[in-house]
Each structure stands twice: as C-alpha cells, then as structure tokens.
C-alpha atoms as a PDB file:
ATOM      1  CA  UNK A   1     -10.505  13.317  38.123  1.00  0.00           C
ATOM      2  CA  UNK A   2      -8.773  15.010  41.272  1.00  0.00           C
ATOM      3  CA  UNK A   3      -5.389  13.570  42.406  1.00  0.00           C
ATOM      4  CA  UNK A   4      -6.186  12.405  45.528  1.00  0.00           C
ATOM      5  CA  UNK A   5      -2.917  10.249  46.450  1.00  0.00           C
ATOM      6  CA  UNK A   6       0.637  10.872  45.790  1.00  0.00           C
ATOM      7  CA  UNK A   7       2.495   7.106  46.475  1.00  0.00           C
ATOM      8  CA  UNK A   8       6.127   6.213  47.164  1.00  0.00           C
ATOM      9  CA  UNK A   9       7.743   3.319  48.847  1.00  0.00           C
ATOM     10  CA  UNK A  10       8.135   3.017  52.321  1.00  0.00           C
ATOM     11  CA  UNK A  11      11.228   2.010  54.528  1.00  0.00           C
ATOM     12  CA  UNK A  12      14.439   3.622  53.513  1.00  0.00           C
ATOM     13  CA  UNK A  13      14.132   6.717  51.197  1.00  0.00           C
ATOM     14  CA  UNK A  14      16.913   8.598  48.706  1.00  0.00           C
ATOM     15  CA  UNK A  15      17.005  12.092  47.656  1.00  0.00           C
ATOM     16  CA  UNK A  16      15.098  11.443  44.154  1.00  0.00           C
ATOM     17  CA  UNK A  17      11.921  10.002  46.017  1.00  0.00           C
ATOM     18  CA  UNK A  18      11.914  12.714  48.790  1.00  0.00           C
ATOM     19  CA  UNK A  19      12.942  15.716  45.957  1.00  0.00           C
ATOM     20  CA  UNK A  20       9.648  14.268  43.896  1.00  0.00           C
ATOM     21  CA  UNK A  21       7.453  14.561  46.670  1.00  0.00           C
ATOM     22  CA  UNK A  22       8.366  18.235  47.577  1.00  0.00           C
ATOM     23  CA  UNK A  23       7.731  18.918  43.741  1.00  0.00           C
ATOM     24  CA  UNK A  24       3.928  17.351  43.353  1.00  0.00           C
ATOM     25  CA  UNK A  25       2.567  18.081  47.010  1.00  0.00           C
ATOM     26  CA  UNK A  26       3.069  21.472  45.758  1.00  0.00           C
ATOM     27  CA  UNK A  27       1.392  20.897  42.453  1.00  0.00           C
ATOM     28  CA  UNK A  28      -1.030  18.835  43.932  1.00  0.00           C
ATOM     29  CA  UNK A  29      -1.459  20.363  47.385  1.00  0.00           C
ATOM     30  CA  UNK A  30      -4.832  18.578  48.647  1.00  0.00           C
ATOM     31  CA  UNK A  31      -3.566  14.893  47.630  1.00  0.00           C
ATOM     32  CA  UNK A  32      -2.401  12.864  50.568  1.00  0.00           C
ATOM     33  CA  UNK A  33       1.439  11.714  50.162  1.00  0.00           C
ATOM     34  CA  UNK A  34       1.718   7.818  51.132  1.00  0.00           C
ATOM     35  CA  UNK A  35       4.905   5.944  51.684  1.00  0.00           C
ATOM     36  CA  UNK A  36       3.426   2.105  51.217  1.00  0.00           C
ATOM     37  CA  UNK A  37       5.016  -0.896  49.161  1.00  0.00           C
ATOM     38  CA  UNK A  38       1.005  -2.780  49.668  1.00  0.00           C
ATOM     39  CA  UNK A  39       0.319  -4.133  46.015  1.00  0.00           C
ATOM     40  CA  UNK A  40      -3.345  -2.136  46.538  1.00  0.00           C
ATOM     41  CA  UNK A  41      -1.840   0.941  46.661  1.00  0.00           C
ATOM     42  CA  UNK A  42       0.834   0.399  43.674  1.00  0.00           C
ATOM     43  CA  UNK A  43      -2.067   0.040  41.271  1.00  0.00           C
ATOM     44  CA  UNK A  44      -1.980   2.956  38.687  1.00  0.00           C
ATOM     45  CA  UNK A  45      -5.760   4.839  39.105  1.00  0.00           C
ATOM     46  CA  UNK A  46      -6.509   8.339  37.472  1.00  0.00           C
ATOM     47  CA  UNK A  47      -6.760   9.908  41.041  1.00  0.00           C
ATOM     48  CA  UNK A  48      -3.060   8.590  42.044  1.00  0.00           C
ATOM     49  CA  UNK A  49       0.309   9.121  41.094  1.00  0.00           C
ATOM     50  CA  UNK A  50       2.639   6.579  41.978  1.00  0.00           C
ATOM     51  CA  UNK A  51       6.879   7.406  42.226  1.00  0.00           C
ATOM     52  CA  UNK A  52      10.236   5.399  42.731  1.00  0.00           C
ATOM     53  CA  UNK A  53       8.037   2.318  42.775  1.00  0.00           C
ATOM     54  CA  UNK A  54       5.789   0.215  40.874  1.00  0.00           C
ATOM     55  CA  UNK A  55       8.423  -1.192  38.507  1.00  0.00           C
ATOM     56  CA  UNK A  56       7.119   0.800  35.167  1.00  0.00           C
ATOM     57  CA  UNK A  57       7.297   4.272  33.520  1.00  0.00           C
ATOM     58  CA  UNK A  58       3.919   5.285  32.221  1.00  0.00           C
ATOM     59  CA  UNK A  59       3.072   8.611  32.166  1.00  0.00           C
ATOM     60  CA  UNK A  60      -0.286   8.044  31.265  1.00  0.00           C
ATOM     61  CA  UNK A  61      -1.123   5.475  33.652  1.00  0.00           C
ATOM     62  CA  UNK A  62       0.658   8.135  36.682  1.00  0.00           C
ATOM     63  CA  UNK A  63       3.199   6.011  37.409  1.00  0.00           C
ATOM     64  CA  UNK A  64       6.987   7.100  37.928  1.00  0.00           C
ATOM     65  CA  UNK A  65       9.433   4.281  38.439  1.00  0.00           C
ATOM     66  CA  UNK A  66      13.036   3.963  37.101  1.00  0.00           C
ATOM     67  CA  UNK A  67      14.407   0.440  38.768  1.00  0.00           C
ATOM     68  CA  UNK A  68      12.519  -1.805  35.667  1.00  0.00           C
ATOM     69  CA  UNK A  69      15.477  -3.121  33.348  1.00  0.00           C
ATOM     70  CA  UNK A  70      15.555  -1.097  31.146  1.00  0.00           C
ATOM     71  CA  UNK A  71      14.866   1.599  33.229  1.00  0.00           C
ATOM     72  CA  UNK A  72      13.894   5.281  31.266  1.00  0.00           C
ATOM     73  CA  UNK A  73      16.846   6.924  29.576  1.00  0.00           C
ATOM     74  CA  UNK A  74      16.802  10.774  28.906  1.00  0.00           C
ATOM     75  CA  UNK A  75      17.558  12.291  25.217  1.00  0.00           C
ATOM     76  CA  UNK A  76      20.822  11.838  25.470  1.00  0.00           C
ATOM     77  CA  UNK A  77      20.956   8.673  27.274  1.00  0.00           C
ATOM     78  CA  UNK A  78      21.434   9.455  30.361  1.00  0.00           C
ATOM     79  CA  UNK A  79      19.449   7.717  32.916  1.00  0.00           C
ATOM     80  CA  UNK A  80      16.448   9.237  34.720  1.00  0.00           C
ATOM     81  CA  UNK A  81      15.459   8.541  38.609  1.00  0.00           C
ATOM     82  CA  UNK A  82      12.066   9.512  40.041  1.00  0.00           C
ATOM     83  CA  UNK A  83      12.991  12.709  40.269  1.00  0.00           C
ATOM     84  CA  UNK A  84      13.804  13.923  37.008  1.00  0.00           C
ATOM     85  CA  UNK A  85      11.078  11.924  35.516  1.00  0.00           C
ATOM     86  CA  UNK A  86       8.426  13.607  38.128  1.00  0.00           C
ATOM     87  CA  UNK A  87      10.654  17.089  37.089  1.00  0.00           C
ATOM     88  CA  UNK A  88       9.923  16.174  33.345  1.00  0.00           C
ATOM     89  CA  UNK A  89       6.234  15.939  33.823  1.00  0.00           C
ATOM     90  CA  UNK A  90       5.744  17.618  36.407  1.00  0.00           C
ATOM     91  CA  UNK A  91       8.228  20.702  36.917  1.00  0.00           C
ATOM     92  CA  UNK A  92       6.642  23.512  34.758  1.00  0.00           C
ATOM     93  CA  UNK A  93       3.788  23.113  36.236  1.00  0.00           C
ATOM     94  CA  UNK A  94       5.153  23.419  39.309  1.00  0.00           C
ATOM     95  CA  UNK A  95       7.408  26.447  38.315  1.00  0.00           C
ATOM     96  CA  UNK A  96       3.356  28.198  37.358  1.00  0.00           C
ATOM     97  CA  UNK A  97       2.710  27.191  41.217  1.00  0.00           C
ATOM     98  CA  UNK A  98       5.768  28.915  42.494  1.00  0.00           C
ATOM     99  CA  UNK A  99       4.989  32.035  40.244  1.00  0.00           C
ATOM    100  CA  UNK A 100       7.744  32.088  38.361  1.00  0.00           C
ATOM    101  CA  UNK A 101       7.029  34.448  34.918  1.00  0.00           C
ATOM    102  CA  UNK A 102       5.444  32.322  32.138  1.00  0.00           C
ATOM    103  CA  UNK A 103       8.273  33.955  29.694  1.00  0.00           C
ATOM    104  CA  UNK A 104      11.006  32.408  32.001  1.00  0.00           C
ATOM    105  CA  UNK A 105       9.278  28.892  32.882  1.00  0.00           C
ATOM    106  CA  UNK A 106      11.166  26.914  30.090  1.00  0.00           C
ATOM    107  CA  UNK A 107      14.439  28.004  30.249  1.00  0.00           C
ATOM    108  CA  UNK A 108      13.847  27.979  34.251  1.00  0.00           C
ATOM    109  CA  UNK A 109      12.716  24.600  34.110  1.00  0.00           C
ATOM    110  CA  UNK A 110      16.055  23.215  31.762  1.00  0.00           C
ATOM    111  CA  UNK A 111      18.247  25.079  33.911  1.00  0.00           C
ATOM    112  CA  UNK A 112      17.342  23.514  37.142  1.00  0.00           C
ATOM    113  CA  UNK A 113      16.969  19.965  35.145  1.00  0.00           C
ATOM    114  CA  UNK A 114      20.741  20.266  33.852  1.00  0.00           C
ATOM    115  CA  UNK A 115      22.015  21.554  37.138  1.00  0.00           C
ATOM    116  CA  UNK A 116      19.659  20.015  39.896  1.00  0.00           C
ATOM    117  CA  UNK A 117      17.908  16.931  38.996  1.00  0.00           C
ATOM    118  CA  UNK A 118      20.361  15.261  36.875  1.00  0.00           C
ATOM    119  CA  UNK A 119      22.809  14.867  38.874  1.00  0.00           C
ATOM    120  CA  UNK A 120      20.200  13.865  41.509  1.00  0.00           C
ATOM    121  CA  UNK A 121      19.522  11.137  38.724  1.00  0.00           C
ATOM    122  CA  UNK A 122      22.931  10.464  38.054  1.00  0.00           C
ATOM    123  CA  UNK A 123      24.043   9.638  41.325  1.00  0.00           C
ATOM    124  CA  UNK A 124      20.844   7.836  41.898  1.00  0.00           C
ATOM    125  CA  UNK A 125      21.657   5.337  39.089  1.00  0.00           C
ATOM    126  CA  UNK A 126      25.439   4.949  40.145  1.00  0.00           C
ATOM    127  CA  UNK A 127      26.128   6.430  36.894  1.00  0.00           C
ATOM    128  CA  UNK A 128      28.615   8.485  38.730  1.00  0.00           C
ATOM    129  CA  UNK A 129      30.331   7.903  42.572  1.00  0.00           C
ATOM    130  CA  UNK A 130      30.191   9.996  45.173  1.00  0.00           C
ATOM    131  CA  UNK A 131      33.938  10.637  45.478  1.00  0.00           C
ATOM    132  CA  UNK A 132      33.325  12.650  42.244  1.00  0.00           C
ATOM    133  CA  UNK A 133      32.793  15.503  44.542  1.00  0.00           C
ATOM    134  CA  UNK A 134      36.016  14.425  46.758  1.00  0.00           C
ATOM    135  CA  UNK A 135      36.387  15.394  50.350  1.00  0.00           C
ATOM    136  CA  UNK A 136      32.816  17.627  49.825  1.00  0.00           C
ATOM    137  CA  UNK A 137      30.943  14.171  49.308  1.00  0.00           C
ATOM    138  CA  UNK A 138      29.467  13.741  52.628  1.00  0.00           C
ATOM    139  CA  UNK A 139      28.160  17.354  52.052  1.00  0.00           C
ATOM    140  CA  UNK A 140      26.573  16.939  48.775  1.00  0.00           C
ATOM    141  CA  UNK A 141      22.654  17.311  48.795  1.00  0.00           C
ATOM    142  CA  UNK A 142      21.874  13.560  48.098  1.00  0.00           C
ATOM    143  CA  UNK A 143      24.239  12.515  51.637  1.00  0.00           C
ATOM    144  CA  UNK A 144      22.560  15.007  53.663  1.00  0.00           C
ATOM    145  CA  UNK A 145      19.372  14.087  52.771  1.00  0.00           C
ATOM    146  CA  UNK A 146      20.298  10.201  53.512  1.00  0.00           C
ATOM    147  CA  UNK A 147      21.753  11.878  56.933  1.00  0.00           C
ATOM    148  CA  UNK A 148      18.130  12.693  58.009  1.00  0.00           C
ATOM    149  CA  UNK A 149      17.278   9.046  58.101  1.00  0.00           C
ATOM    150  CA  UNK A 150      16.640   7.143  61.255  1.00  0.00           C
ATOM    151  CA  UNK A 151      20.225   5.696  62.655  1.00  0.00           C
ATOM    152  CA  UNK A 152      19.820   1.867  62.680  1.00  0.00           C
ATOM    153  CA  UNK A 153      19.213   0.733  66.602  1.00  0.00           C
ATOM    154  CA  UNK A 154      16.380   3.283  66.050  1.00  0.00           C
ATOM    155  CA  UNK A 155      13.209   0.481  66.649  1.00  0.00           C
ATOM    156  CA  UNK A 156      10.098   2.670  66.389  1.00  0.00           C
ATOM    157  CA  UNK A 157       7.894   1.096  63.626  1.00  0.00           C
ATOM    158  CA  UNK A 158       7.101   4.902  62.753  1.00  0.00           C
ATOM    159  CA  UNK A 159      10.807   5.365  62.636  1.00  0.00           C
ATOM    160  CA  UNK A 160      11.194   5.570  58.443  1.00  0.00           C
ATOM    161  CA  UNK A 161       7.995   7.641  57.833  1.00  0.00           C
ATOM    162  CA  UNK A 162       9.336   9.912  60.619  1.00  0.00           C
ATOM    163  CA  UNK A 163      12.223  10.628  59.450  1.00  0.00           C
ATOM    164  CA  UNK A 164      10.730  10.880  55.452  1.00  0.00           C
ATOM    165  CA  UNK A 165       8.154  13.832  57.155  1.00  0.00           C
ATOM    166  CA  UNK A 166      11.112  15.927  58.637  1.00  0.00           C
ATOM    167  CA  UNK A 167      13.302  15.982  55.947  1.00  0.00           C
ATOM    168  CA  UNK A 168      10.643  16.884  53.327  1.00  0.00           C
ATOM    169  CA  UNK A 169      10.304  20.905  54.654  1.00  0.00           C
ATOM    170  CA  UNK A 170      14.500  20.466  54.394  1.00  0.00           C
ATOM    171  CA  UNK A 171      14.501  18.812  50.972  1.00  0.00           C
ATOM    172  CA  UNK A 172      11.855  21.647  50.174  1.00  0.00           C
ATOM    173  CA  UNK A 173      13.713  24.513  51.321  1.00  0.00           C
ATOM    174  CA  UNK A 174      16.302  23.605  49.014  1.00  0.00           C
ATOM    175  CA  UNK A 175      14.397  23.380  45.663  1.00  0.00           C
ATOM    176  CA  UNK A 176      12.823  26.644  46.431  1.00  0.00           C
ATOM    177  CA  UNK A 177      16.053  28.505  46.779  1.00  0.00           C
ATOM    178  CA  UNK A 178      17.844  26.987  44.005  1.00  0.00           C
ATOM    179  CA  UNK A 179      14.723  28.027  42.081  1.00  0.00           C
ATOM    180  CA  UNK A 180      14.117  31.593  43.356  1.00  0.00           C
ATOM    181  CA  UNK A 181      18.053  32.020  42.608  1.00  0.00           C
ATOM    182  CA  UNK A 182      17.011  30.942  38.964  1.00  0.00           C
ATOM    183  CA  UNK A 183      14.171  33.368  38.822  1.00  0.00           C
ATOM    184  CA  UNK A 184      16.335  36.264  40.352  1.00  0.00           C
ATOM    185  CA  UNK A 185      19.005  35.175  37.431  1.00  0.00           C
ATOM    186  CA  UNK A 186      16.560  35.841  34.737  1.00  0.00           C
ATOM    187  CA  UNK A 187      15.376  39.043  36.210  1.00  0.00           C
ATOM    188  CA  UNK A 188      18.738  40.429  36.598  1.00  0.00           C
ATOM    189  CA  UNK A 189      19.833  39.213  33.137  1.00  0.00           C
ATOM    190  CA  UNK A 190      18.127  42.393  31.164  1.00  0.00           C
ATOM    191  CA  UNK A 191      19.625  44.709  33.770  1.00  0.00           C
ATOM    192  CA  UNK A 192      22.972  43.504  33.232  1.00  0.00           C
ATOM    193  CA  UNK A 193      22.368  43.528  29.033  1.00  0.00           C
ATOM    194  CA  UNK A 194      21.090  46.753  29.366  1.00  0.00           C
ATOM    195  CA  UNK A 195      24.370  47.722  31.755  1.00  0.00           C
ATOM    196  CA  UNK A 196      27.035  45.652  29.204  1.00  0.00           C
ATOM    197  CA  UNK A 197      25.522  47.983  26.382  1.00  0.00           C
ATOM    198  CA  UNK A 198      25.794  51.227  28.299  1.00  0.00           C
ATOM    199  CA  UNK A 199      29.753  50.654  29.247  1.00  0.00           C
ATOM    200  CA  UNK A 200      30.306  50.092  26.014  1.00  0.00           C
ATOM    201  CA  UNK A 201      34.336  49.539  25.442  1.00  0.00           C
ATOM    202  CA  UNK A 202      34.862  49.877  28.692  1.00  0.00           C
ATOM    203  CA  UNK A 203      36.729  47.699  30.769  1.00  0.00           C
ATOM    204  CA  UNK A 204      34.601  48.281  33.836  1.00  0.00           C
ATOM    205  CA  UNK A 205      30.838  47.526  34.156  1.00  0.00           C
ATOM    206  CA  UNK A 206      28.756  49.558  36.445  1.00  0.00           C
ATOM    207  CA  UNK A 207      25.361  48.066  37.621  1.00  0.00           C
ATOM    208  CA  UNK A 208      22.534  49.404  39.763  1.00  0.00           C
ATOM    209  CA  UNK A 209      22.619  47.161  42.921  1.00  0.00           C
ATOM    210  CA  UNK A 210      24.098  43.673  43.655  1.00  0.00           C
ATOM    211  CA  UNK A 211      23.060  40.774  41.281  1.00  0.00           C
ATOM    212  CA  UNK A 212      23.870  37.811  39.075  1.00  0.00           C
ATOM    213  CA  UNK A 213      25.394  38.786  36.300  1.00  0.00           C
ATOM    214  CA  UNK A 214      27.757  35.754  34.683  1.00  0.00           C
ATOM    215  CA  UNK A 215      25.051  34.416  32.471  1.00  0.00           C
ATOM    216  CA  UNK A 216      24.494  38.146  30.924  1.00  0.00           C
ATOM    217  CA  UNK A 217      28.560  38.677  30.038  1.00  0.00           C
ATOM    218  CA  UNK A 218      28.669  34.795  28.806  1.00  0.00           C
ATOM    219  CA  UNK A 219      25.194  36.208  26.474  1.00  0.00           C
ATOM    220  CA  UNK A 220      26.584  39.328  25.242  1.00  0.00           C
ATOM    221  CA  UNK A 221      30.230  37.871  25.030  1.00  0.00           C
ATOM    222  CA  UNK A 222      31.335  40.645  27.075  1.00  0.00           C
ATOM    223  CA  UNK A 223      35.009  39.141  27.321  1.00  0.00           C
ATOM    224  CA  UNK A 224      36.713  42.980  27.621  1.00  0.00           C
ATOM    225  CA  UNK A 225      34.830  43.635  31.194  1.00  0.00           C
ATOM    226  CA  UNK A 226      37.309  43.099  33.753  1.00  0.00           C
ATOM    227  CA  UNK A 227      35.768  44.724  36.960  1.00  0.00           C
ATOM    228  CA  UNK A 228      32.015  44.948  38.048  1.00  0.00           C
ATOM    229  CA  UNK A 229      31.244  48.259  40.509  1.00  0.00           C
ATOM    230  CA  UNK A 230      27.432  48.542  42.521  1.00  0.00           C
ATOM    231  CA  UNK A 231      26.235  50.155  45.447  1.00  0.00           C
ATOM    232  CA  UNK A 232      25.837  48.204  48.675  1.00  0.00           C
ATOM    233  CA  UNK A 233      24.471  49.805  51.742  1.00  0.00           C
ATOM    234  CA  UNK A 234      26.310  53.163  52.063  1.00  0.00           C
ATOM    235  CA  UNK A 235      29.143  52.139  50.376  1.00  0.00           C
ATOM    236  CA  UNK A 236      30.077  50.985  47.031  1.00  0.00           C
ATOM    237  CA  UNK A 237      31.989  47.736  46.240  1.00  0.00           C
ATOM    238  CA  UNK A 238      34.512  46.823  43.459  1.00  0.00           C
ATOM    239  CA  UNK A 239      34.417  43.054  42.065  1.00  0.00           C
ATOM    240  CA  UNK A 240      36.694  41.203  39.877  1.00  0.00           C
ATOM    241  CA  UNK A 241      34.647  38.416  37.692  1.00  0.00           C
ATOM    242  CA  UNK A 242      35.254  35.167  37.975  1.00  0.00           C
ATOM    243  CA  UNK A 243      36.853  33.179  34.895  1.00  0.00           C
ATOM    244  CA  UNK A 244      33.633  30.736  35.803  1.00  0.00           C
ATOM    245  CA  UNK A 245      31.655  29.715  38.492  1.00  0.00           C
ATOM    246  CA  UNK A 246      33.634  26.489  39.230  1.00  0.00           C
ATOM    247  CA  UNK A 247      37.038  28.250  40.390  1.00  0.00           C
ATOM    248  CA  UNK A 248      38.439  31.572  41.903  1.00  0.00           C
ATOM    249  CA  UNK A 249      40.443  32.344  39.194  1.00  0.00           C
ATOM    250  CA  UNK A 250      39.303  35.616  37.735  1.00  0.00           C
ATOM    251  CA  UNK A 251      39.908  38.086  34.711  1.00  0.00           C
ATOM    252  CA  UNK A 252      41.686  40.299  36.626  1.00  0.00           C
ATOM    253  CA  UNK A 253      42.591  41.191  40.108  1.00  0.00           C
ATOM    254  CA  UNK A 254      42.567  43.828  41.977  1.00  0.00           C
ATOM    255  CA  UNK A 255      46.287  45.338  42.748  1.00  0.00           C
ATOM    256  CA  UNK A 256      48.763  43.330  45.144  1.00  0.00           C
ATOM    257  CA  UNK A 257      49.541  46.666  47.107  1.00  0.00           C
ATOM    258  CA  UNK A 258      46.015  46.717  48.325  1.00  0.00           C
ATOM    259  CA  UNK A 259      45.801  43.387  49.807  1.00  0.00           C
ATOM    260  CA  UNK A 260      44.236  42.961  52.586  1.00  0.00           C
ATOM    261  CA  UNK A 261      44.585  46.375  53.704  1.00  0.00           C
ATOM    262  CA  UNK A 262      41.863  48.186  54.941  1.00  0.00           C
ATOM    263  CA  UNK A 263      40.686  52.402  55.491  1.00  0.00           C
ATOM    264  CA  UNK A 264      43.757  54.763  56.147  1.00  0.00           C
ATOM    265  CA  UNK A 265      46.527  52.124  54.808  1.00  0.00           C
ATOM    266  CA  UNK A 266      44.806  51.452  52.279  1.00  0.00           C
ATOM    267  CA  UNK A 267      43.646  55.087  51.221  1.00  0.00           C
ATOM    268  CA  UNK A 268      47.646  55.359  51.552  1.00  0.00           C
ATOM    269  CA  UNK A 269      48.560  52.563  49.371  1.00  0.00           C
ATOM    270  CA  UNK A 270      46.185  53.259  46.479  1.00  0.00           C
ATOM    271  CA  UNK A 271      46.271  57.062  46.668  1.00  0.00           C
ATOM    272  CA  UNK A 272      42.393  57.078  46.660  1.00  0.00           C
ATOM    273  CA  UNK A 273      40.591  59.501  49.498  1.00  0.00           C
ATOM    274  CA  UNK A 274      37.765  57.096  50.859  1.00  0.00           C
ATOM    275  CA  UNK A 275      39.096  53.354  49.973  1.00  0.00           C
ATOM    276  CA  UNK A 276      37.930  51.208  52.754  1.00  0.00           C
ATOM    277  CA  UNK A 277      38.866  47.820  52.127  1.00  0.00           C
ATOM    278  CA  UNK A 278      40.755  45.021  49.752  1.00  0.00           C
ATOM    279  CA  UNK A 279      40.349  41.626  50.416  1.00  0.00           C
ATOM    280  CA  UNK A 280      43.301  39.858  50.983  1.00  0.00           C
ATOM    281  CA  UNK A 281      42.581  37.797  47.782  1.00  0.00           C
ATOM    282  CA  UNK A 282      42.255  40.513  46.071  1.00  0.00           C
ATOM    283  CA  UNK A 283      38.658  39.830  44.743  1.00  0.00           C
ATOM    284  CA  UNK A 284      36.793  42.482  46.296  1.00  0.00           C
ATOM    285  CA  UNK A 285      37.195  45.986  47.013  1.00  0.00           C
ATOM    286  CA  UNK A 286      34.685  48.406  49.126  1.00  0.00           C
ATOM    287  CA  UNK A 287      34.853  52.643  49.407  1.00  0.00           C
ATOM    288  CA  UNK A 288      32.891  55.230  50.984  1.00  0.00           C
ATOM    289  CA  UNK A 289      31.298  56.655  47.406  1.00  0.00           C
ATOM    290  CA  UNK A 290      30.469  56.273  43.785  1.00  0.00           C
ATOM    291  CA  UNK A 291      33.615  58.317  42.658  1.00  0.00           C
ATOM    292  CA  UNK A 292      36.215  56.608  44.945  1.00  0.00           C
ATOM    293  CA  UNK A 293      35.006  53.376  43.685  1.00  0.00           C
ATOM    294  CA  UNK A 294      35.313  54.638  40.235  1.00  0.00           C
ATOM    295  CA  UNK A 295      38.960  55.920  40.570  1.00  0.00           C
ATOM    296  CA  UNK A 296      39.949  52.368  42.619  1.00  0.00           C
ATOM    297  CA  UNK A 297      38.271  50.498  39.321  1.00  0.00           C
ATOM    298  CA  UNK A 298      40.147  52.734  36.822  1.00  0.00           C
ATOM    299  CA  UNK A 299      43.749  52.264  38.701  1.00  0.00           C
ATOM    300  CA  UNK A 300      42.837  48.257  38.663  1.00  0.00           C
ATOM    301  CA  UNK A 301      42.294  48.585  35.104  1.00  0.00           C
ATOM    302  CA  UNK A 302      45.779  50.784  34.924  1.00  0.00           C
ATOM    303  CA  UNK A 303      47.796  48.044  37.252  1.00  0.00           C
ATOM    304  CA  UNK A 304      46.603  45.586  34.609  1.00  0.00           C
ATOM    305  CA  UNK A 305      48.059  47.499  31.357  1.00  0.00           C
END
C-alpha cells in the first residue's frame, strides 16, 4: 500500500522533526506531510508514517517516536530522536532518491549518521548542552532552525504550521549540501589515491583540480605529504594540510618571509618569477603557472629541513 500521509506533531517543532520530514517527503514525494496531535491521525495504518509522536518505536507499524521511557537507544547506547531513527530506516533509500552511486550509499549513509544526525539526536535528548559548541551555539543548525519559529506575541492560529512550511526548503537545503559534499568526498577519494601513489616519497602532492582530499591521506596514511599544489582558474595555488579538520594547525607552513605579501614583494622575497600571493597565515599560496608553483612548494619543503 502507497504512503499516503507523513504525520508529526503540531505546535512547536525542533530540528529532528523538521530534518525527518525533509528526508521522507523526498522518499515519499506524493504523501501529504501533516503536523496534527488528533488521536485519529496518531493511529499507525500501512499508508502512514507517523514521527516525533505517538509515544512508540515500531518500525513495522510506521511509527517513529523517541519520548516513550525508555525511549530507542542506538548500538552503542546512545539515544536516537526522530531523526536518526527516520535516517536509520529511511536514509539509504533516500540517498537512491538523491542519486548518490549505489557503491557509495553505505558508507554515505554512516558518514552523515555519525556527523549529522547524531548530534541532531544528541542534542535533542539533552544528552549534551548547547554550550558544548561555546560562543558558536546560537549558530549551530538545531538554534537556527528553532530561530525560524513564530516569536511568541505572534497570534495567528496558522502561526506554527507557517513557520514549520518555511523552514522545511531551509532545513532541506542543508541536508542536501552536507550530502552532495559527501558524494563529492567519495568521488574525489580515488583521484587523490591515485595522486598519493604517483608522488610517491615526495613531500608534495600534486592533484588535478581543487577537491577533498583529507579522508584519502588519513586512507593511504600519507603522513610524509606536507604541501598539496592544483590548478585554479589561471593560476595555480599552493596549500598546506591541515593537522585535522577541527583546527588550523597544519603539517607545515608555508615560509614566514612570504607572509602576507603579495606579486612583486613577494616574487622578491621568495626569489620565484611569477609568485602572486601568501596568505598572511601562511596557509595558502597562489602563482601565475605550474612551474612557479612547483619551485614555491619545493623551497616550502626546503624552509622546513
């Protein structure tokens, strides 16, 4: 039987509840979404799936909720909200609908459940505060989300649902990029093994065109590559790589006589016809061609020794 209803709780809504409705009205694109706490429409039916309400998890009966005591605990033990229980179920199927490769689906669909929807369930269940992200809390995903909800002298009747229908295409947008960044990851990750193995011993790593390339080095344990060098635009750009993606610090960085200096002065400082530019924190450097970038890469590399 078709899924003809997709039912969450009115009023008030959370990120987990408004992230599982962006998943199944893709998967299940004809089904109406209704936001309605009447008993009649929190009865589990084969044509409805019911989220963040209902006070059960049964995946059989369609029904998605996590506030029951004891609510649904992952692996691990972890608790689940809507979201990652609707992600569980739901996700690869959805990953099919967004195209994604069948070859990448699974690892697609645990990378965006470790780095997306669990913490989406974690700070759903208070199993860890806000403040964990400091003075960046009011700008997590889960706080802007809540910002899109009516502000309280707001007395429309329609007010909630209102709200709910113009932050879904928001809540959307974001899934779909954190997911097409995923994709793009796994495409780029043979490009970069195939660039690791050509460089061989050397310290520098030369790829075709901008692109993710972390999870590749952390794969081929690729600890002795110190700079990264691709084309972009006309020019050609020289990267150090970051020790990991939560800080600045890198392998190595580019020299302290070419910070911040840019086209003649720098040409000056690093002796190197058609340098352009060194960022002033000294993670990025940019030239006119393939062999200036080269040289700028190899006297990094010298600086270093």
């Amino acid at each position: 039987m078709p899924i003809t209803h997709l039912v969450t709780h009115s009023g008030g809504f959370h990120a987990d509840e408004l992230l599982s409705s962006v998943v199944l009205t893709h998967v299940f694109p004809e089904a109406e979404l209704r936001r309605s706490r009447d008993r009649q429409w929190l009865v589990p039916s084969a044509d409805k799936i019911i989220f963040d309400v209902g006070g059960a998890y049964d995946a059989k009966a369609q029904i998605f909720d996590h506030h029951q005591r004891p609510g649904p605990l992952r692996s691990d033990g972890q608790p689940f909200s809507s979201f990652g229980l609707i992600w569980a179920h739901y996700g690869r199927t959805y990953l099919a609908a967004m195209e994604v490769p069948a070859h990448d689906i699974e690892d697609i669909h645990t990378a965006f459940d470790t780095k997306f929807a669990l913490p989406i369930d974690l700070l759903d269940n208070g199993a860890i505060e806000p403040s964990v992200a400091g003075s960046l809390s009011v700008l997590s995903l889960p706080a802007l989300l809540g910002s899109l909800q009516p502000v309280f002298d707001d007395t429309s009747p329609t007010a909630a649902d209102d709200a709910f229908f113009t932050a879904l295409p928001i809540a959307r947008s974001f899934i779909e990029a954190f997911i097409r960044n995923l994709a793009a990851k796994a495409r780029a990750r043979s490009i970069v093994l195939e660039a690791i193995a050509k460089a061989g011993a050397s310290p520098i790593l030369e790829l075709p065109m901008g692109m993710p390339y972390r999870s590749a080095l952390e794969q081929a344990k690729a600890d002795h590559l110190l700079f990264v060098v691709n084309p972009r635009g006309d020019d050609w750009t020289l990267n150090g790589i970051k020790l990991s993606d939560d800080t600045f610090e890198q392998r190595a960085d580019l020299p302290a006589a070419w910070a911040g200096l840019t086209d003649e002065a720098l040409e000056e400082a690093s002796g190197i016809k058609g340098a352009k530019f060194c960022h002033n924190a000294r993670f990025i450097a940019v030239a006119n061609s393939r062999d200036a970038i080269m040289e700028m890469a190899q006297r990094a590399v010298n600086a270093i020794r």
